[in-house]
C-alpha atoms as a PDB file:
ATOM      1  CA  UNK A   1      -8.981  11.511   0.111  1.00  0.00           C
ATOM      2  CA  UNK A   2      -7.708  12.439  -3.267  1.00  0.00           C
ATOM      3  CA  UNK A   3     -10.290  12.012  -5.949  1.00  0.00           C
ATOM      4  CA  UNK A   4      -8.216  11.511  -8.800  1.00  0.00           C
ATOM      5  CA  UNK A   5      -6.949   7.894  -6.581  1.00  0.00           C
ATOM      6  CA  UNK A   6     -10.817   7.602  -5.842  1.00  0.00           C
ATOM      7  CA  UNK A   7     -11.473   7.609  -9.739  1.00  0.00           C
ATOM      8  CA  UNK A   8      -8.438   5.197 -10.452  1.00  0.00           C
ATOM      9  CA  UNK A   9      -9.702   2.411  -8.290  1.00  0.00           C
ATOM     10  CA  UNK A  10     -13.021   2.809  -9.716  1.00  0.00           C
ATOM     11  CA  UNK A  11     -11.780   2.042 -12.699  1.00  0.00           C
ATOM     12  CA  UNK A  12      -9.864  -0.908 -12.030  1.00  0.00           C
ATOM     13  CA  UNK A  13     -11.087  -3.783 -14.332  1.00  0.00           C
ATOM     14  CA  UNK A  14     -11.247  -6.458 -12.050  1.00  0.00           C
ATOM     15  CA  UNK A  15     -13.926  -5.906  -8.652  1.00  0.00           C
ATOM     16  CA  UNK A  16     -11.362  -7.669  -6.306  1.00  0.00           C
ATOM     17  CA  UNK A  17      -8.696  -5.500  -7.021  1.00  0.00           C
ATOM     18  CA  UNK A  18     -10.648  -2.419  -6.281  1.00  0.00           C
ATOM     19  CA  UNK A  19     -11.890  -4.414  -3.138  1.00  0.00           C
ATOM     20  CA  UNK A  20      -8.307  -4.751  -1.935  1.00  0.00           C
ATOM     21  CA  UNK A  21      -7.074  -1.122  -3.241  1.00  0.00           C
ATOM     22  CA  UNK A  22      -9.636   0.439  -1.510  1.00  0.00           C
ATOM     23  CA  UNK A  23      -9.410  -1.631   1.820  1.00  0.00           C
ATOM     24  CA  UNK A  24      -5.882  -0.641   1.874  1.00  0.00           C
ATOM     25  CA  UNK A  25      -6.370   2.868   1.060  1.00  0.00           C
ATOM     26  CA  UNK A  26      -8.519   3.307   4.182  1.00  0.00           C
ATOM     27  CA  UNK A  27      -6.077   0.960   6.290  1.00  0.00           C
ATOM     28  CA  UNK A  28      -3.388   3.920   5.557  1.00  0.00           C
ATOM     29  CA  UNK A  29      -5.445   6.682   6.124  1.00  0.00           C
ATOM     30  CA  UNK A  30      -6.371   5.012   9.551  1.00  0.00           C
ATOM     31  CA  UNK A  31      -2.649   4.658  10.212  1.00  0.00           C
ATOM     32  CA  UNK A  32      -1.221   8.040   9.109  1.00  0.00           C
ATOM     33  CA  UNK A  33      -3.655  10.673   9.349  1.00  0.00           C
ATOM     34  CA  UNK A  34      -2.044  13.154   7.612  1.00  0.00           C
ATOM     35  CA  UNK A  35      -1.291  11.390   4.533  1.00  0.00           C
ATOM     36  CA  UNK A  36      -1.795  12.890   1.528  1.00  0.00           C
ATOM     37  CA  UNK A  37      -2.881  10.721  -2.236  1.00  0.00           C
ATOM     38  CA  UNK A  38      -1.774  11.400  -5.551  1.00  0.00           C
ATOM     39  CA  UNK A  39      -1.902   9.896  -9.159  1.00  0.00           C
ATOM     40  CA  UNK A  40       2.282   9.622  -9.370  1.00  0.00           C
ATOM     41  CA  UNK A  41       4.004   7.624 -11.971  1.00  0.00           C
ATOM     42  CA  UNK A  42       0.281   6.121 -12.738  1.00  0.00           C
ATOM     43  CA  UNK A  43      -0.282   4.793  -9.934  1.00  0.00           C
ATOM     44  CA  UNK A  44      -1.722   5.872  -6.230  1.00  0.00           C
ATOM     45  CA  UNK A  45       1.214   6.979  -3.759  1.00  0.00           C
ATOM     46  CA  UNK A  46       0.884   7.927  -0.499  1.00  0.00           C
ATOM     47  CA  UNK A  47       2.931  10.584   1.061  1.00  0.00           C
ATOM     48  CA  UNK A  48       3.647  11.601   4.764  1.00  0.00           C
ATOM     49  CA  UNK A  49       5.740  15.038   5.144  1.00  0.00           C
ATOM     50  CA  UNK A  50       6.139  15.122   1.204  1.00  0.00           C
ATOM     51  CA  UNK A  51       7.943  11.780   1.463  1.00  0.00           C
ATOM     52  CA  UNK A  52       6.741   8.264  -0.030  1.00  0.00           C
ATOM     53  CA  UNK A  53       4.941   6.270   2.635  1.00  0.00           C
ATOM     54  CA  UNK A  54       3.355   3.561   0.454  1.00  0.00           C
ATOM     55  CA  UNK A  55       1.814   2.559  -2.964  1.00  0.00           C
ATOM     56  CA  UNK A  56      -0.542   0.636  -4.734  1.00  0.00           C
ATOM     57  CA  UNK A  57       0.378  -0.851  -7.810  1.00  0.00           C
ATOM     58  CA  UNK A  58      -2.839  -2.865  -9.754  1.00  0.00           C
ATOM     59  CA  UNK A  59      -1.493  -5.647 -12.407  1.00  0.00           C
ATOM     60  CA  UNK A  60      -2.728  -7.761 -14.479  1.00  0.00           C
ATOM     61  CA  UNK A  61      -3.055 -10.985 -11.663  1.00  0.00           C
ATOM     62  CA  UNK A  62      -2.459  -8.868  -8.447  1.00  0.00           C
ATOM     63  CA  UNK A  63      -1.985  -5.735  -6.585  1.00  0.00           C
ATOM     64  CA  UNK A  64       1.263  -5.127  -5.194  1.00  0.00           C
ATOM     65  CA  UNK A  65       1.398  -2.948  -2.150  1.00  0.00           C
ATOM     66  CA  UNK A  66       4.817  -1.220  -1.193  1.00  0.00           C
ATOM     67  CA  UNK A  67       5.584   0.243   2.336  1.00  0.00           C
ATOM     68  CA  UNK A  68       8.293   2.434   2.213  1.00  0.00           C
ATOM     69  CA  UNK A  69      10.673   3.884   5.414  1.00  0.00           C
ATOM     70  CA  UNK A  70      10.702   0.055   5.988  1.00  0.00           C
ATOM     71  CA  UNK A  71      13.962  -0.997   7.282  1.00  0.00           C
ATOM     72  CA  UNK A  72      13.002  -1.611  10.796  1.00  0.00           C
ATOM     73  CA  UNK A  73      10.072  -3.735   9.949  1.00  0.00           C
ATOM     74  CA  UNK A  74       9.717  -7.178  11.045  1.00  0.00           C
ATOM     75  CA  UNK A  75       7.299  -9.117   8.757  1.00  0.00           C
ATOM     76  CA  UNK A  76       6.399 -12.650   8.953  1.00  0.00           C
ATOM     77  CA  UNK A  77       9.288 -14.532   7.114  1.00  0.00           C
ATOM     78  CA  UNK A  78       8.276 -14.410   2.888  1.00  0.00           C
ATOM     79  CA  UNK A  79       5.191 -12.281   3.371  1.00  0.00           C
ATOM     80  CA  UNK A  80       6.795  -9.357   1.764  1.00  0.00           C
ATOM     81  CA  UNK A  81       9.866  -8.565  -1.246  1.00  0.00           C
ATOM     82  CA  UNK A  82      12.380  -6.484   0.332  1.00  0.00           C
ATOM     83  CA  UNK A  83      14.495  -4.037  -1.431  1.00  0.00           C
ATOM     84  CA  UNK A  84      18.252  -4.453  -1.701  1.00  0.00           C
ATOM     85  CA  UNK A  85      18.752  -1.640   0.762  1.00  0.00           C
ATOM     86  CA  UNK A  86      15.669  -2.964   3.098  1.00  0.00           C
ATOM     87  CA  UNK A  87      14.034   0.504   2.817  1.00  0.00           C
ATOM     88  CA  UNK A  88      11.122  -0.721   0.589  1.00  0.00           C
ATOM     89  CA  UNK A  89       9.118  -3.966   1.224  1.00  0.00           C
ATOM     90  CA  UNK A  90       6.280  -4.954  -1.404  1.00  0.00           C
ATOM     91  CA  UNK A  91       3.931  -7.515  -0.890  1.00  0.00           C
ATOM     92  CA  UNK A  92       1.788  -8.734  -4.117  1.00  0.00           C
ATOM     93  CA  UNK A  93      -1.744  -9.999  -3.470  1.00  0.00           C
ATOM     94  CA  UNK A  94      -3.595 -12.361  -5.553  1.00  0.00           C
ATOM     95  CA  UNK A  95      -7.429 -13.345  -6.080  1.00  0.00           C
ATOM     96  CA  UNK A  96      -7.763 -15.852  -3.337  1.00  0.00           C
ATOM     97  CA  UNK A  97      -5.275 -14.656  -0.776  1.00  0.00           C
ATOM     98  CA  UNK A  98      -5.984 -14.207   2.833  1.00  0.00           C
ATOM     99  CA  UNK A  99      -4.971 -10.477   3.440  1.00  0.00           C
ATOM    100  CA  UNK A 100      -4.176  -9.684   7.607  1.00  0.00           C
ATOM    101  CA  UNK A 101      -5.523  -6.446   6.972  1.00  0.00           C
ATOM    102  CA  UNK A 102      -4.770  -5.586  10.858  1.00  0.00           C
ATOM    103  CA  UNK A 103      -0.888  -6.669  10.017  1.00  0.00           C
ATOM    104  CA  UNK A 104      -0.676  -4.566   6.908  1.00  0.00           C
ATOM    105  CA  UNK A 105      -1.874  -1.379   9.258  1.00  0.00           C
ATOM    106  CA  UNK A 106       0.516  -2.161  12.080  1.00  0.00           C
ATOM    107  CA  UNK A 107       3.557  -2.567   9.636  1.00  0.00           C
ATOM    108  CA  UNK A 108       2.417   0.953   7.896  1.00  0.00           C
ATOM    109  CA  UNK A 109       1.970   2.708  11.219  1.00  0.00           C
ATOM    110  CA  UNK A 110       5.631   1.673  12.117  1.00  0.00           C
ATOM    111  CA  UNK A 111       6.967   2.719   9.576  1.00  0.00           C
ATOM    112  CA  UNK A 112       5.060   6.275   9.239  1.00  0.00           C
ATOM    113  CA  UNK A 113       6.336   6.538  12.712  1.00  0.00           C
ATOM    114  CA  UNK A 114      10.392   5.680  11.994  1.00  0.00           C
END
């Protein structure tokens, strides 16, 4: 694990969002071994082969999550944003959502494995 991400989510303002960032984070470690973490563009992104695999984006009400390499997924039906070419999906979690953690890992090991 990359410390600079490790500092980031430490400093997140709000304690759920650093819950949920760091749940995550170890979700996609679980699922892609290999990954590696950087600080990119200000936020933490998650690489596999030197390609985007996912990111966490903190704002000021949620935390978005993006899975990239995700045209194949099948998410339950308005879980997740999809991009216009299908590649990306982003899901943005709130305060008092229910998270299905286990989901999140399946639909991130799929698509480290496309």
């Amino acid at each position: 694990m990359n410390q600079e991400v490790t500092d980031y989510i430490g400093k997140l303002a709000q304690p759920w969002q650093a819950d949920v960032c760091n749940r995550i984070r170890a979700l996609i470690n679980e699922a892609i071994p290999e990954v590696q973490e950087r600080i990119q563009y200000g936020k933490p992104h998650f690489l596999q082969n030197g390609k985007y695999a996912a990111v966490l984006g903190p704002a000021k009400g949620w935390v978005s999550f993006t899975i990239f390499n995700a045209q194949a997924l099948q998410p339950p039906e308005g879980l997740f944003e999809s991009s216009e070419t299908g590649d990306r999906k982003t899901i943005k979690i709130r305060e008092k959502d229910e998270v299905d953690y286990t989901l999140l890992k399946a639909l991130i090991q799929q698509a480290a494995a496309a």
